[in-house]
N, C-alpha and C. Protein backbone atom coordinates (compact mmCIF):
# COMPACT_ATOMS: atom_id res chain seq x y z
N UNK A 1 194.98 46.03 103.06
CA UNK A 1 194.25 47.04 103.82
C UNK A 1 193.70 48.07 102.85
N UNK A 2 192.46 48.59 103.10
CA UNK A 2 191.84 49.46 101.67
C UNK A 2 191.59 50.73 102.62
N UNK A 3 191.67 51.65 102.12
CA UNK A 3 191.47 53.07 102.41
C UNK A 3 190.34 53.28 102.34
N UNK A 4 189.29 53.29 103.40
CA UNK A 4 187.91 53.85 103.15
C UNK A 4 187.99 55.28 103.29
N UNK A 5 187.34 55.81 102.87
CA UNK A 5 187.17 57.33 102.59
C UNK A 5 186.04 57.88 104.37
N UNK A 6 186.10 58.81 104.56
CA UNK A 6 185.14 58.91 105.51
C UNK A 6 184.92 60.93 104.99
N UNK A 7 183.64 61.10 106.01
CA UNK A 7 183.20 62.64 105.39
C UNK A 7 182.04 62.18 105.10
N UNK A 8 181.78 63.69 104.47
CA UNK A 8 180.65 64.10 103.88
C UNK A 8 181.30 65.14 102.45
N UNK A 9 181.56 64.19 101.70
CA UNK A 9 181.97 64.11 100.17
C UNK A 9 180.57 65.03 99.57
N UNK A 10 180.71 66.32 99.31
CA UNK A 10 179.70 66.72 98.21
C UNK A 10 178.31 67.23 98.65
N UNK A 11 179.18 67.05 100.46
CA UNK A 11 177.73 68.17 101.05
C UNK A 11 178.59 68.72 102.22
N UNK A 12 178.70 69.88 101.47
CA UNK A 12 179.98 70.58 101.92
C UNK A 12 178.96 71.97 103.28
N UNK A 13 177.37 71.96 102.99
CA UNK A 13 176.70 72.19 104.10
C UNK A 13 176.57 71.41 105.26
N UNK A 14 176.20 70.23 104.98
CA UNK A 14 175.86 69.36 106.31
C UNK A 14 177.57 69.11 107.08
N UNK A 15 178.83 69.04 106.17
CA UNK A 15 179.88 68.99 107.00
C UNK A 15 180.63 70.37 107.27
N UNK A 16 180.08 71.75 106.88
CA UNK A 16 180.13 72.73 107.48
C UNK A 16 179.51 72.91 109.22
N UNK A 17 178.43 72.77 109.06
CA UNK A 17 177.60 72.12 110.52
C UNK A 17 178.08 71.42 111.66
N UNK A 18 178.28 70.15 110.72
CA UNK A 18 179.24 69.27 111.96
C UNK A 18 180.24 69.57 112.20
N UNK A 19 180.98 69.95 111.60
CA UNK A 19 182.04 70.54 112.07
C UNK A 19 182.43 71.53 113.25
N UNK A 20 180.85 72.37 113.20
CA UNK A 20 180.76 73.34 114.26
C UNK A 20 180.33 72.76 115.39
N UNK A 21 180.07 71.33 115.41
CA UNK A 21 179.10 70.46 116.28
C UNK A 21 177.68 70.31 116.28
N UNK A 22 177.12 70.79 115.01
CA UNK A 22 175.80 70.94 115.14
C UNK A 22 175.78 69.22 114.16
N UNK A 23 174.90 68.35 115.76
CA UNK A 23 174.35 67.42 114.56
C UNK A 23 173.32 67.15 113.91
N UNK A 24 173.58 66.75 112.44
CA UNK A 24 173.07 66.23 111.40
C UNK A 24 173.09 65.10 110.92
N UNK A 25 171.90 64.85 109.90
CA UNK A 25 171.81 63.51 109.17
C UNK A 25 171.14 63.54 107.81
N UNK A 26 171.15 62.57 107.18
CA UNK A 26 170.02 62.85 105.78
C UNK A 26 169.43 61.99 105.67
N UNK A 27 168.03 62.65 105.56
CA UNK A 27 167.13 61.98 105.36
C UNK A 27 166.66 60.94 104.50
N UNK A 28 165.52 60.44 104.37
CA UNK A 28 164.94 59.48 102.86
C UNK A 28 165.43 59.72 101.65
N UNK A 29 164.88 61.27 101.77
CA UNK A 29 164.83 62.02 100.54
C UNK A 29 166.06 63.34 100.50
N UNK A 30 167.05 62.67 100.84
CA UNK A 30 168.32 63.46 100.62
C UNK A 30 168.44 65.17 101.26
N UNK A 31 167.32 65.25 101.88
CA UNK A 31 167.34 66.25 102.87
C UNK A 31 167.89 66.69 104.07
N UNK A 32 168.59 67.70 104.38
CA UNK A 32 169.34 67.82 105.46
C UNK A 32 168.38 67.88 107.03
N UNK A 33 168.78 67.45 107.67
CA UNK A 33 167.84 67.36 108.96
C UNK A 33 168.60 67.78 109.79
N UNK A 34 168.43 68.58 110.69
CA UNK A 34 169.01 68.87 111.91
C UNK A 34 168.37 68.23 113.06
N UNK A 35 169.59 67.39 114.10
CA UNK A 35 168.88 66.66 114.94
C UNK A 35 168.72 67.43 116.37
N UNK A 36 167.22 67.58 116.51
CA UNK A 36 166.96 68.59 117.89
C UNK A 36 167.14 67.27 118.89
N UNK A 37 167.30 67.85 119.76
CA UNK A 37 167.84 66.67 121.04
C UNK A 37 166.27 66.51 121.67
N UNK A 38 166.14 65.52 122.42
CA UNK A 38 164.86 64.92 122.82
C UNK A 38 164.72 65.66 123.65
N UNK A 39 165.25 66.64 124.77
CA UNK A 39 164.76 67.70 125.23
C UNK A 39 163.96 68.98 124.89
N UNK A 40 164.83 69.20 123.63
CA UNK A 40 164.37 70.48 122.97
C UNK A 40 162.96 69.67 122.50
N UNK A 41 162.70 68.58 121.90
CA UNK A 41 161.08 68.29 121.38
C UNK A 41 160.27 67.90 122.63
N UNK A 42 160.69 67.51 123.66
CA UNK A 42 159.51 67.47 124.99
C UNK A 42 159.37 68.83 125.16
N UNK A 43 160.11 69.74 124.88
CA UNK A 43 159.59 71.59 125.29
C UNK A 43 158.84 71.60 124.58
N UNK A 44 159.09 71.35 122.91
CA UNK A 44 158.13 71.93 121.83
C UNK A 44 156.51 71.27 122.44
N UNK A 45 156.63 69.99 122.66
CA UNK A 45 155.18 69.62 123.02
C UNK A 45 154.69 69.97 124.49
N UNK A 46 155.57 70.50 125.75
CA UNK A 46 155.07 70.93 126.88
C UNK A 46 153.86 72.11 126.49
N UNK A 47 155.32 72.98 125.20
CA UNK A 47 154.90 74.39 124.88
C UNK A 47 153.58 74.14 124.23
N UNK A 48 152.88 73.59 123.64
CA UNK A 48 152.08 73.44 123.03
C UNK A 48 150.81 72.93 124.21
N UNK A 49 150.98 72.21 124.72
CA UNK A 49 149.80 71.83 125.80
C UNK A 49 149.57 72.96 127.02
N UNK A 50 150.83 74.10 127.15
CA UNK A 50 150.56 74.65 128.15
C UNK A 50 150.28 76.16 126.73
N UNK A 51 149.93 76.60 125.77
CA UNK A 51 149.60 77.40 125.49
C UNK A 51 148.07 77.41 124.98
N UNK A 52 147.61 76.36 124.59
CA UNK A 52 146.31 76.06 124.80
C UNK A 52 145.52 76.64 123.36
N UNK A 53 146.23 76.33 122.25
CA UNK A 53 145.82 76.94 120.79
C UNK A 53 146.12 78.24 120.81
N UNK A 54 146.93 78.89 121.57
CA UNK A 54 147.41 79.92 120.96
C UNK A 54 148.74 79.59 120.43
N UNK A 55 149.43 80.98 119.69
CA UNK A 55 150.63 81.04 119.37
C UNK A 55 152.27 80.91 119.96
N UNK A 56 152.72 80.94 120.11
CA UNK A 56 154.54 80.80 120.84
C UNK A 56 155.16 81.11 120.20
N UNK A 57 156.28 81.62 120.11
CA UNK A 57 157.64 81.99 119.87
C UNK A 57 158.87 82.19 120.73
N UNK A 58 159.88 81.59 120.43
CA UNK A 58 160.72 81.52 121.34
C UNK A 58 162.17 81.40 120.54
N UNK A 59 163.21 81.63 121.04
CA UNK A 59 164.18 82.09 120.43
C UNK A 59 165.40 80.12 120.74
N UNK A 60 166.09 80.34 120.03
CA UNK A 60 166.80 79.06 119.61
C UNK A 60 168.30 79.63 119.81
N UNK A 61 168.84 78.51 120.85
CA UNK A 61 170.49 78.93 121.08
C UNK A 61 170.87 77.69 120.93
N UNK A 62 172.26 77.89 120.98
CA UNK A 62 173.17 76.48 120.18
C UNK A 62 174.32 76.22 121.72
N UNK A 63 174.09 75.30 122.36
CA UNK A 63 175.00 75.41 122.95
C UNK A 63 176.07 73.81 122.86
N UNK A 64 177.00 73.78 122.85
CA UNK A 64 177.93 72.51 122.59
C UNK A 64 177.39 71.37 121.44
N UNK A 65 176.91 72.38 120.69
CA UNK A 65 176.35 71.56 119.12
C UNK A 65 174.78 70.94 119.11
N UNK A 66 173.72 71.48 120.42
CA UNK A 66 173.16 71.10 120.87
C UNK A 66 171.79 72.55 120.85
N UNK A 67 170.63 72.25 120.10
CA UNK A 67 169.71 73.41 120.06
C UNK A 67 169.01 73.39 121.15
N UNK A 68 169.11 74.26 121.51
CA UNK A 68 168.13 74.74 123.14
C UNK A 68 166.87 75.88 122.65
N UNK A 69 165.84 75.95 123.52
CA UNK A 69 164.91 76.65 123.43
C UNK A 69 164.80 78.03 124.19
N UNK A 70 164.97 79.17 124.42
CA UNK A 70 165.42 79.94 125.08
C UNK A 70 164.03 81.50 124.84
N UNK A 71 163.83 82.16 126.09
CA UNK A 71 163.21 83.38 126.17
C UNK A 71 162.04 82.50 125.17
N UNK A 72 160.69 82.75 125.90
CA UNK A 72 159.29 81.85 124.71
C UNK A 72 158.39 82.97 125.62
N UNK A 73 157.73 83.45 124.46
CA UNK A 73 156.18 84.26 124.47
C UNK A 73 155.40 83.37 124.06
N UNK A 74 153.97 83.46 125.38
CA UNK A 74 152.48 83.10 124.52
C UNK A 74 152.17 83.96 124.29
N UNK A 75 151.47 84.43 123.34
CA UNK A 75 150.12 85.04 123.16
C UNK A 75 149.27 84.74 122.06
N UNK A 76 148.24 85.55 121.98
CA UNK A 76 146.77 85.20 121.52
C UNK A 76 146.61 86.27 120.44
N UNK A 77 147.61 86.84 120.09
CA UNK A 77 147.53 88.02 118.96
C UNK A 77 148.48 87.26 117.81
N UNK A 78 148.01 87.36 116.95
CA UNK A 78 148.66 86.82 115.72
C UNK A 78 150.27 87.35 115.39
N UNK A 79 150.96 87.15 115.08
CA UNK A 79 152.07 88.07 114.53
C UNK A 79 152.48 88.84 114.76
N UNK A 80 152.88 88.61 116.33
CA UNK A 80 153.37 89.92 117.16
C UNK A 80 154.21 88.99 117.68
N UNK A 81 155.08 89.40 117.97
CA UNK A 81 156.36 88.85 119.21
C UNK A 81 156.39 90.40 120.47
N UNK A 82 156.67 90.18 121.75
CA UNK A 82 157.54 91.09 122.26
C UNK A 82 158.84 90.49 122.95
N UNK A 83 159.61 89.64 122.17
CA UNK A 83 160.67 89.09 122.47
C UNK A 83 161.60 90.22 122.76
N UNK A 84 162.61 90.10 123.62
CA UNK A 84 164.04 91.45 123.38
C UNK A 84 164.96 90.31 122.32
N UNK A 85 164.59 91.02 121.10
CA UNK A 85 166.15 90.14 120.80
C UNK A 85 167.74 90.36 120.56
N UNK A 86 168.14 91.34 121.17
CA UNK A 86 169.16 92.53 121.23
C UNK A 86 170.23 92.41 122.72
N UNK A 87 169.27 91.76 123.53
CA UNK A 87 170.13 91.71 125.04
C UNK A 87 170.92 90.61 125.26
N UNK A 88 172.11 90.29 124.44
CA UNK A 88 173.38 89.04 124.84
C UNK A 88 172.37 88.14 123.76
N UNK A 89 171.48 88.26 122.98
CA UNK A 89 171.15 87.31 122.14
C UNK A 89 172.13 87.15 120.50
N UNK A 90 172.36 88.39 120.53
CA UNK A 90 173.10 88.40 119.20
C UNK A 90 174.20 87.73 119.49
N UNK A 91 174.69 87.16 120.67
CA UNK A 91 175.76 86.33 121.21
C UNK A 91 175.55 84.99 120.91
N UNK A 92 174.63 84.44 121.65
CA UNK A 92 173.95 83.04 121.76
C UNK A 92 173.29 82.45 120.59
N UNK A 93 171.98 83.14 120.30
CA UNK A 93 171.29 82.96 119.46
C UNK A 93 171.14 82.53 117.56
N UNK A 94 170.55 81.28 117.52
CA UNK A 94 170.89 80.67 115.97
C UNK A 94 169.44 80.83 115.60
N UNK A 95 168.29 81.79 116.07
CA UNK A 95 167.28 81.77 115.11
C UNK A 95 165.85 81.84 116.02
N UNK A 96 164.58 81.37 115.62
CA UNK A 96 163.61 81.17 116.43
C UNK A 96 162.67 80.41 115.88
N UNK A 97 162.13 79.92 116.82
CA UNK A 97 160.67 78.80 116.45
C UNK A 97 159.59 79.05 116.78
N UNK A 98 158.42 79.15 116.00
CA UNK A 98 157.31 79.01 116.65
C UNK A 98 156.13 78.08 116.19
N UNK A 99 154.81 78.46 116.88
CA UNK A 99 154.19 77.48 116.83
C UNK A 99 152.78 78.31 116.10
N UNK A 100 152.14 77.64 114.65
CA UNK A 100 150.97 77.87 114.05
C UNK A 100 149.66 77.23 115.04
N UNK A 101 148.53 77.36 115.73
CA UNK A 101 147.88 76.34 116.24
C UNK A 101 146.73 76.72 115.02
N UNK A 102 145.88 75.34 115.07
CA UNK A 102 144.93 75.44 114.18
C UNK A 102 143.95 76.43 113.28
N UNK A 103 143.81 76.62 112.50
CA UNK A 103 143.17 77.62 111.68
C UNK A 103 144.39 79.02 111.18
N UNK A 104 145.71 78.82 111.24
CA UNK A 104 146.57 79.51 110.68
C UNK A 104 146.60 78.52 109.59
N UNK A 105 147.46 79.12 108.70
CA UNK A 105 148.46 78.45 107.40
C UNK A 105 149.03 77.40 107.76
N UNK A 106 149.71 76.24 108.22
CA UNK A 106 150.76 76.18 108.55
C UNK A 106 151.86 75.91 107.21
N UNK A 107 152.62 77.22 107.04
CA UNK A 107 153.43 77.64 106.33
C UNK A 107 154.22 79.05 106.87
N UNK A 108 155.46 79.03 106.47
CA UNK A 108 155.41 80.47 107.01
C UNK A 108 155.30 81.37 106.44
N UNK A 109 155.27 82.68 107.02
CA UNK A 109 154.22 83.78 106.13
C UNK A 109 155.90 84.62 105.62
N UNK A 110 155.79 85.74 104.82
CA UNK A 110 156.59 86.61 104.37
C UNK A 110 157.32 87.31 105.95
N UNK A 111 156.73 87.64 106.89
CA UNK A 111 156.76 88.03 108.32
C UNK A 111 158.02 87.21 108.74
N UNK A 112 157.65 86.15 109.06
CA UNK A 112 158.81 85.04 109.21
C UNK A 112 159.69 84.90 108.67
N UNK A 113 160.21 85.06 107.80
CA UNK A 113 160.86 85.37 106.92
C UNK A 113 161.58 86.71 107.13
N UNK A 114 160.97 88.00 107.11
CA UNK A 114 161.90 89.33 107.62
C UNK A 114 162.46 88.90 109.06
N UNK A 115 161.61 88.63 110.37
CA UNK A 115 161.82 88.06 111.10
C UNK A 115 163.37 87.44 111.27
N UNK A 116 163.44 86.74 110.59
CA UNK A 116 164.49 85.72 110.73
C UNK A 116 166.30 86.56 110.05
N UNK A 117 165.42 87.45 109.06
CA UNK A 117 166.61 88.20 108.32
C UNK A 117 166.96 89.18 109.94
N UNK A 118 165.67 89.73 110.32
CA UNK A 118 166.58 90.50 111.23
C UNK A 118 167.27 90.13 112.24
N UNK A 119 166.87 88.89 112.62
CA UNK A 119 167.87 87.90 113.64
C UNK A 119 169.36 88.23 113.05
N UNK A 120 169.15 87.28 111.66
CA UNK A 120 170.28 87.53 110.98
C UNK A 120 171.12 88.57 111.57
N UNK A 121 170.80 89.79 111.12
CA UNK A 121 171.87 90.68 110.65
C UNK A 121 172.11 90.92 112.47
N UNK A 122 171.68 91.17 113.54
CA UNK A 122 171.55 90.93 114.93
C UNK A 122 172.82 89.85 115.32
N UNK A 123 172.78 88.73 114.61
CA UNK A 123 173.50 87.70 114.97
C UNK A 123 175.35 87.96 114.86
N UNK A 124 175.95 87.99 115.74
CA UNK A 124 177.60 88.14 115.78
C UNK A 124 178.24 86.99 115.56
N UNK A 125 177.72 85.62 115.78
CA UNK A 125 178.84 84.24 115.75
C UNK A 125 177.87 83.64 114.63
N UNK A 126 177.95 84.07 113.46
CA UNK A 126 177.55 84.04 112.06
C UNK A 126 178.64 83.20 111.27
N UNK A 127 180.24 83.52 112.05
CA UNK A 127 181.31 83.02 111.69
C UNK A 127 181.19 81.65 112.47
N UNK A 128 180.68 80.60 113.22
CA UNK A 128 180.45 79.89 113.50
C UNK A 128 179.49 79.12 113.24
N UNK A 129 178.55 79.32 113.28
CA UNK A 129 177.16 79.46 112.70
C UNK A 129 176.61 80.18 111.63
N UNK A 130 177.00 79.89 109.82
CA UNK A 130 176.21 80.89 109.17
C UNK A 130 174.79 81.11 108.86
N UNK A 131 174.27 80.11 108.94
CA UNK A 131 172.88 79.75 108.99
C UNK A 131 171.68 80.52 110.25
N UNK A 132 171.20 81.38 109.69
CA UNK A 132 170.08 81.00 110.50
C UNK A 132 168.69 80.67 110.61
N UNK A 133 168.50 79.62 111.66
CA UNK A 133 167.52 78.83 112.22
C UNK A 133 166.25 79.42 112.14
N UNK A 134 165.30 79.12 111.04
CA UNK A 134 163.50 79.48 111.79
C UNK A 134 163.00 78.33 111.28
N UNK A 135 162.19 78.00 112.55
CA UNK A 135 161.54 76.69 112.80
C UNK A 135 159.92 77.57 112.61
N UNK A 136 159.02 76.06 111.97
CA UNK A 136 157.87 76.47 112.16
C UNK A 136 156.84 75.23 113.27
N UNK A 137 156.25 74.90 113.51
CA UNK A 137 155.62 73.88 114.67
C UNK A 137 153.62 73.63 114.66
N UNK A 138 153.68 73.32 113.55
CA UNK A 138 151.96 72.87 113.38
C UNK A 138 151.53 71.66 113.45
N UNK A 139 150.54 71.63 114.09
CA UNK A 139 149.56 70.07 114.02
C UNK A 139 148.92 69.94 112.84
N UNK A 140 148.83 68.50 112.72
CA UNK A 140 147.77 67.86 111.04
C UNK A 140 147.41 67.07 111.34
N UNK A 141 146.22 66.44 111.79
CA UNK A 141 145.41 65.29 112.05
C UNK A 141 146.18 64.51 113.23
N UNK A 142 146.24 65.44 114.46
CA UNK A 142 146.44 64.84 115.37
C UNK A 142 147.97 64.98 115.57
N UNK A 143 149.03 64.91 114.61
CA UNK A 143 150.19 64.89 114.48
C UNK A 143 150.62 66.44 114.79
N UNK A 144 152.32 66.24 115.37
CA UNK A 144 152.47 67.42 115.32
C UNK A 144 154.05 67.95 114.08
N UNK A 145 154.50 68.62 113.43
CA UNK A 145 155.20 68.54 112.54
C UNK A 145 155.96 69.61 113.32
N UNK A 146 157.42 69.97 112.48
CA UNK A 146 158.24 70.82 112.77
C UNK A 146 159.19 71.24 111.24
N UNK A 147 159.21 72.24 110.85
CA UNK A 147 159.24 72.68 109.39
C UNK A 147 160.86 73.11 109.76
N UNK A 148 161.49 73.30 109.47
CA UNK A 148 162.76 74.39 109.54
C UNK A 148 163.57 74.22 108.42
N UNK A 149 163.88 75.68 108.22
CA UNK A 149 165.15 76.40 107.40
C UNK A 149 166.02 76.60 107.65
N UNK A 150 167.40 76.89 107.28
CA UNK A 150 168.17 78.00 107.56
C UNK A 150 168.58 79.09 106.48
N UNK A 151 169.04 79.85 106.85
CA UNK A 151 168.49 81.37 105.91
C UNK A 151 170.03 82.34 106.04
N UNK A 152 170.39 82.40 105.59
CA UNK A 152 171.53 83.19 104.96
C UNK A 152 171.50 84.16 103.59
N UNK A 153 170.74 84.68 103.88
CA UNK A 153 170.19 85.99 102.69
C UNK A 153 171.18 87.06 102.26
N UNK A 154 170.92 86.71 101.10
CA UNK A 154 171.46 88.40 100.27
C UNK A 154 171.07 89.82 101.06
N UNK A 155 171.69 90.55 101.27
CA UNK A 155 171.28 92.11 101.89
C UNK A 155 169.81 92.58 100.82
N UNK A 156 169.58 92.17 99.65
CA UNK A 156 168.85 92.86 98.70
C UNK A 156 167.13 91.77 98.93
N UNK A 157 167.25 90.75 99.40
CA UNK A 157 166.23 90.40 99.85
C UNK A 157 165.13 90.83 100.83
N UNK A 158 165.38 91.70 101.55
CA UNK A 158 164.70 92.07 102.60
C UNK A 158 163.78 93.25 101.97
N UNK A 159 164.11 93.60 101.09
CA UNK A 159 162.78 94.54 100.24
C UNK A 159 162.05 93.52 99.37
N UNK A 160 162.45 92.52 98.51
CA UNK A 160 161.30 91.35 98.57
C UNK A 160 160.33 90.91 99.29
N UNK A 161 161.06 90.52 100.00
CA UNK A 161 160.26 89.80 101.22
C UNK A 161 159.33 91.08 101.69
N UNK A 162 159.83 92.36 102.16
CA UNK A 162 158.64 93.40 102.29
C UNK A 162 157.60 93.58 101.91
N UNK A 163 157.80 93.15 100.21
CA UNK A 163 156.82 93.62 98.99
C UNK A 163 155.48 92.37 99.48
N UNK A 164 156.27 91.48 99.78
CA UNK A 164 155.33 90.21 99.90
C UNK A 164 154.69 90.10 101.18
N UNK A 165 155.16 91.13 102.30
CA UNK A 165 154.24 91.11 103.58
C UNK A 165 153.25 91.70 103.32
N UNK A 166 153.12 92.55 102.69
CA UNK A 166 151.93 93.69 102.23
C UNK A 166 151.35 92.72 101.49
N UNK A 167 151.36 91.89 100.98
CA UNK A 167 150.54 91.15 100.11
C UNK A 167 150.10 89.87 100.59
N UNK A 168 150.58 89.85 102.48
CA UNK A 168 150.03 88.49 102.71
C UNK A 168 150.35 87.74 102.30
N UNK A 169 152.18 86.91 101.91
CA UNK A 169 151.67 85.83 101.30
C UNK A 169 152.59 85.28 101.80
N UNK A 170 152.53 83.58 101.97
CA UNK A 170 153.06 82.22 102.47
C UNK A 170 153.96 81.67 101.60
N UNK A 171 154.60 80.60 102.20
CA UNK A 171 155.45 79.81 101.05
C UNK A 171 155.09 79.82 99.75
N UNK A 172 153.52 78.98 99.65
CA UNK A 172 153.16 78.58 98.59
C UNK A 172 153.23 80.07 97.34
N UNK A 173 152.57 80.97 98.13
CA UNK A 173 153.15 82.13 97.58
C UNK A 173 154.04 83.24 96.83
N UNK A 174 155.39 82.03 97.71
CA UNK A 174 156.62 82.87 97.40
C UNK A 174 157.82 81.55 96.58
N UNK A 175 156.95 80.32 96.16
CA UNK A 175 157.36 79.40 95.90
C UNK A 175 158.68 80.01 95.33
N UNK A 176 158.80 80.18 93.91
CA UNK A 176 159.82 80.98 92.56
C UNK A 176 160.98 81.17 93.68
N UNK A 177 160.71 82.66 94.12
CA UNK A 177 161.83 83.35 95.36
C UNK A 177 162.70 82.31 96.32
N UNK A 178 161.81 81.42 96.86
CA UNK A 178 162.68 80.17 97.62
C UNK A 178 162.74 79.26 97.18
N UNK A 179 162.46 79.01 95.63
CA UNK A 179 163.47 78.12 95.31
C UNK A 179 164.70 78.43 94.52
N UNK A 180 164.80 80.28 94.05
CA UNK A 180 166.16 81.05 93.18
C UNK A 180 166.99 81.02 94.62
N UNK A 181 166.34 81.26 96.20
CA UNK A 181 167.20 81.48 97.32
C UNK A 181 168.09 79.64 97.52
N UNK A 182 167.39 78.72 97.01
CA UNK A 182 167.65 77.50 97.59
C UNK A 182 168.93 76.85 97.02
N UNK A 183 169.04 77.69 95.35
CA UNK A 183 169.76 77.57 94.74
C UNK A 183 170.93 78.19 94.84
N UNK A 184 170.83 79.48 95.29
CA UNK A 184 171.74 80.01 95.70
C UNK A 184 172.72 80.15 97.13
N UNK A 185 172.14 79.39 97.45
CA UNK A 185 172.72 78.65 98.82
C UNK A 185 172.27 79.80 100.01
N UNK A 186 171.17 80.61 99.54
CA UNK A 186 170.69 81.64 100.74
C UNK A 186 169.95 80.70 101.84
N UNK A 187 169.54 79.38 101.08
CA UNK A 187 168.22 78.85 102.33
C UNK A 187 168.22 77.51 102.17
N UNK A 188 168.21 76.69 103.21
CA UNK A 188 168.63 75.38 103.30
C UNK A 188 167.23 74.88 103.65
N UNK A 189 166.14 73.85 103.10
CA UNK A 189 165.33 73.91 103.53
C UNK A 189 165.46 72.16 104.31
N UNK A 190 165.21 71.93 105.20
CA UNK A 190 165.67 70.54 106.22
C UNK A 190 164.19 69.87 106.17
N UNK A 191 164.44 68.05 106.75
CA UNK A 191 163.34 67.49 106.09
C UNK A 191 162.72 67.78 107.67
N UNK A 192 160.90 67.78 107.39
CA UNK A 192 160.46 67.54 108.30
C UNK A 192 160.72 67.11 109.58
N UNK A 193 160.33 67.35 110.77
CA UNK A 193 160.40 66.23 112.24
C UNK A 193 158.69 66.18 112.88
N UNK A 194 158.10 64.60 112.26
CA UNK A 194 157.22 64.46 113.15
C UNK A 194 156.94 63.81 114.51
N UNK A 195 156.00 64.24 115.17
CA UNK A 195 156.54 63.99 116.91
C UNK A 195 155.01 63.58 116.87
């Protein structure tokens, strides 16, 4: 009889996760993927046919290891939310997603990024969940993609990231910064989901 080993030997993130019930897998390319349940991606594409090229945002809860879509704004103004994210969300809540429609970046901007820090620090079951969740949701030739991170930041980042809203700038932008954060285990970047 031989002792097979079982786990996740040497990815001490993805079996942090499962552990909490959040499931995961890895990808092609050794990337962590978080698996959204086939519900949560028929919303992402309802949300998208019923907003009609505008924008969305909507907030992301975890319930029995399972990402749900929760509280979603349309609008037609760029980079505005009027989400509450303060009322029993700092309870529930692992992050937010939204949606680029055509003629944005699709990348996320420095915005997204503070965004997500202030979830962060908002967030109370951090001890369960340290990660948090921002999803991004753009079309490319017909296709629709789904980008996501998770983000566990240094307190001293959030004046970075400031410096870089004033300056407008996107991933490609802030390449250096997220990849010293990637290393440092501030930001988990997960492989694609195309739908």
């Amino acid at each position: 009889m031989t002792n097979k080993r079982r786990g996740w030997y040497n990815e001490s993130t993805r079996h942090s996760l499962a552990r909490r019930g959040v499931k995961t897998y890895v990808a092609k390319g050794k990337k962590l993927k978080i698996g959204l349940p086939s519900f949560t991606i028929d919303k992402i594409k309802a949300l998208n046919q019923v907003a009609k090229g505008d924008e969305w945002i909507a907030e992301l809860i975890m319930l029995g290891g399972e990402i749900f879509i929760d509280d979603i704004q349309i609008s037609d103004l760029q980079n505005k939310s009027y989400l509450r994210w303060n009322t029993g969300d700092d309870e529930r809540d692992i992050g937010y997603i939204h949606y680029h429609p055509d003629g944005i970046i699709p990348e996320f901007s420095a915005t997204d990024f503070i965004l997500a820090m202030k979830i962060h620090d908002l967030r109370k079951q951090k001890k369960s969940y340290p990660y948090t969740v921002m999803g991004l949701v753009f079309s490319d030739s017909g296709r629709i993609y789904i980008r996501m991170y998770g983000i566990k930041p240094k307190k001293s980042r959030l004046e970075e990231f400031l410096k870089f809203e004033n300056e407008m700038k996107t991933e490609s932008g802030m390449k250096e910064l997220l990849d010293k954060m990637t290393k440092t285990g501030e930001l988990i970047k997960m492989e694609e989901v195309v739908l």
